[in-house]
C-alpha atoms as a PDB file:
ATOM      1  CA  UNK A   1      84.432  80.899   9.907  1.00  0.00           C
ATOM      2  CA  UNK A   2      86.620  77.796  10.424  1.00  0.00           C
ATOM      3  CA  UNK A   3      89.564  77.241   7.280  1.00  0.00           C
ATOM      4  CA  UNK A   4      87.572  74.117   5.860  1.00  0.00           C
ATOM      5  CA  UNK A   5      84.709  76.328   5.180  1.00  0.00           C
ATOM      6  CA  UNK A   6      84.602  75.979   0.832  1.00  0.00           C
ATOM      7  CA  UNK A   7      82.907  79.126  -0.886  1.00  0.00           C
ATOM      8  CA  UNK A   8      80.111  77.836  -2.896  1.00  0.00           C
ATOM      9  CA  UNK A   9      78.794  80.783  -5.014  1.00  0.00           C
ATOM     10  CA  UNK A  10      77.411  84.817  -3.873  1.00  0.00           C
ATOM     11  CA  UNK A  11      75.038  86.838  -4.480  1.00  0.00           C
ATOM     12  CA  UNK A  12      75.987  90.697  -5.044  1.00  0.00           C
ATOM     13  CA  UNK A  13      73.548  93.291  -4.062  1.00  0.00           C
ATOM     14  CA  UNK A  14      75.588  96.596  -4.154  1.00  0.00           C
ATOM     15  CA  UNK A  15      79.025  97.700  -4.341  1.00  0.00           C
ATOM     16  CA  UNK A  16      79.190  97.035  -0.126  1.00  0.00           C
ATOM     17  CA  UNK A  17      76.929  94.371   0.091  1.00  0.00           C
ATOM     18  CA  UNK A  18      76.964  90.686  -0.863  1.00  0.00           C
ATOM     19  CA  UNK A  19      75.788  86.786   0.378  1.00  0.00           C
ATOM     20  CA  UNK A  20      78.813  84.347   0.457  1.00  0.00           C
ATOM     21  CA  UNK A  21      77.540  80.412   0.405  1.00  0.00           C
ATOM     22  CA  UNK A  22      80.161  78.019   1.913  1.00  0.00           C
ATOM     23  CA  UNK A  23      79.795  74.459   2.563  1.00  0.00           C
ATOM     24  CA  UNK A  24      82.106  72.465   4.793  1.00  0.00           C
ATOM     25  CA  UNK A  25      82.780  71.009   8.712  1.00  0.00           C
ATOM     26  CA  UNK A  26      81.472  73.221  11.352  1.00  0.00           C
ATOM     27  CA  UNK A  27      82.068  72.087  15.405  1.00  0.00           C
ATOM     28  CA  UNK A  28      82.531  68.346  13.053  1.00  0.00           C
ATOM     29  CA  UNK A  29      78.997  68.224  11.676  1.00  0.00           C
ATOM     30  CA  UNK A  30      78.998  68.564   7.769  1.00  0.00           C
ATOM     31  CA  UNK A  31      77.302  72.282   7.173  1.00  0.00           C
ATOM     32  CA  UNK A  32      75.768  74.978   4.637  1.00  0.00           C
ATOM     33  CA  UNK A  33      76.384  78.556   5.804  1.00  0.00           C
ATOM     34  CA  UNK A  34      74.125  81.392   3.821  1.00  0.00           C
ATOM     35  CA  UNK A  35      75.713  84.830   5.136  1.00  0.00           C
ATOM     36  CA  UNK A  36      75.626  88.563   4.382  1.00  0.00           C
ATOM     37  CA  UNK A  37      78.794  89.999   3.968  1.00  0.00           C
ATOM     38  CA  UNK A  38      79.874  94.015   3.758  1.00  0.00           C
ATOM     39  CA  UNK A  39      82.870  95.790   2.771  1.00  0.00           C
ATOM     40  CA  UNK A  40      84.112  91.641   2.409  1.00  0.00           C
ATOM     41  CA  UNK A  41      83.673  90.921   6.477  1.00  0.00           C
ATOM     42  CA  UNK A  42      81.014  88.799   7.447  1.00  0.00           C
ATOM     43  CA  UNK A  43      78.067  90.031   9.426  1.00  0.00           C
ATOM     44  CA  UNK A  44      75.872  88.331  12.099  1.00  0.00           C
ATOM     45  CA  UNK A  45      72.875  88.121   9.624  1.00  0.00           C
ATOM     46  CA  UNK A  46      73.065  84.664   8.236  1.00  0.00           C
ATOM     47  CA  UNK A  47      72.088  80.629   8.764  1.00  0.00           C
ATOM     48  CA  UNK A  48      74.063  77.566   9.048  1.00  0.00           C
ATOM     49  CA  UNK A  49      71.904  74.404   8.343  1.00  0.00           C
ATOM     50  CA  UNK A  50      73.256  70.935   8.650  1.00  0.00           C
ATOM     51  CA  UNK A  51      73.255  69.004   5.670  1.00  0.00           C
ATOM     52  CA  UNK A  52      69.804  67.062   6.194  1.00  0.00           C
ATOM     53  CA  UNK A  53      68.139  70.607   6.876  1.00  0.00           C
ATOM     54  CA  UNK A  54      69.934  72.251   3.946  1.00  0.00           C
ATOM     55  CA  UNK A  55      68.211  69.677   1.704  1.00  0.00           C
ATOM     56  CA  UNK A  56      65.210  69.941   2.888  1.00  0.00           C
ATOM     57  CA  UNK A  57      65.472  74.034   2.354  1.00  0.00           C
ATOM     58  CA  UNK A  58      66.193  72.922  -1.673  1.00  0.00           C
ATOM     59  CA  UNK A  59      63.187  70.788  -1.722  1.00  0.00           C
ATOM     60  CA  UNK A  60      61.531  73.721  -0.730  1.00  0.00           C
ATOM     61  CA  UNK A  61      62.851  76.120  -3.088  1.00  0.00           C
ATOM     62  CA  UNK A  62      62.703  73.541  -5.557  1.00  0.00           C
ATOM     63  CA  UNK A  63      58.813  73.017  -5.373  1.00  0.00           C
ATOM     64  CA  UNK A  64      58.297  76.891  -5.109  1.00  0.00           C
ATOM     65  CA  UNK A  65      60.452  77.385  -7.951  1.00  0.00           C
ATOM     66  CA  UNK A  66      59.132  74.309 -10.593  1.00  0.00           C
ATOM     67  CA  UNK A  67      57.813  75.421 -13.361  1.00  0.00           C
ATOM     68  CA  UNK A  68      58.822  79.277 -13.425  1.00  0.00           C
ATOM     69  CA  UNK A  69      60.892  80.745 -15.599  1.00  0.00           C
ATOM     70  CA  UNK A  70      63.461  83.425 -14.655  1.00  0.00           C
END
């Protein structure tokens, strides 16, 4: 993952297994990267949107998620 990657937030499974979010230049274009990580390397299991596609995702999540309570 290139240095101007900026961790965003994780979500822990289990002791080995977590998903890092980072947000920062990839290749130049402005990215989100969702990735599993174990023992703290990062697998090949993952996605890297572009900014337009990452908000799209949100409205997406957003709409299934309106209205629930957690």
């Amino acid at each position: 993952m290139n240095d101007d990657m900026e961790f965003k937030g994780r979500i822990i499974r289990n002791s080995t297994q977590e998903v890092k979010v980072h947000q920062g230049r990839y290749y130049g274009i402005e990215v989100l990267d969702i990735r599993w990580y174990k023992d703290e390397k990062p697998t090949r299991k993952g996605v890297r949107f572009n900014m337009i596609e990452a908000k799209v995702l949100y409205r997406i999540l957003t709409n299934m998620f309106e209205g629930e309570e957690e």
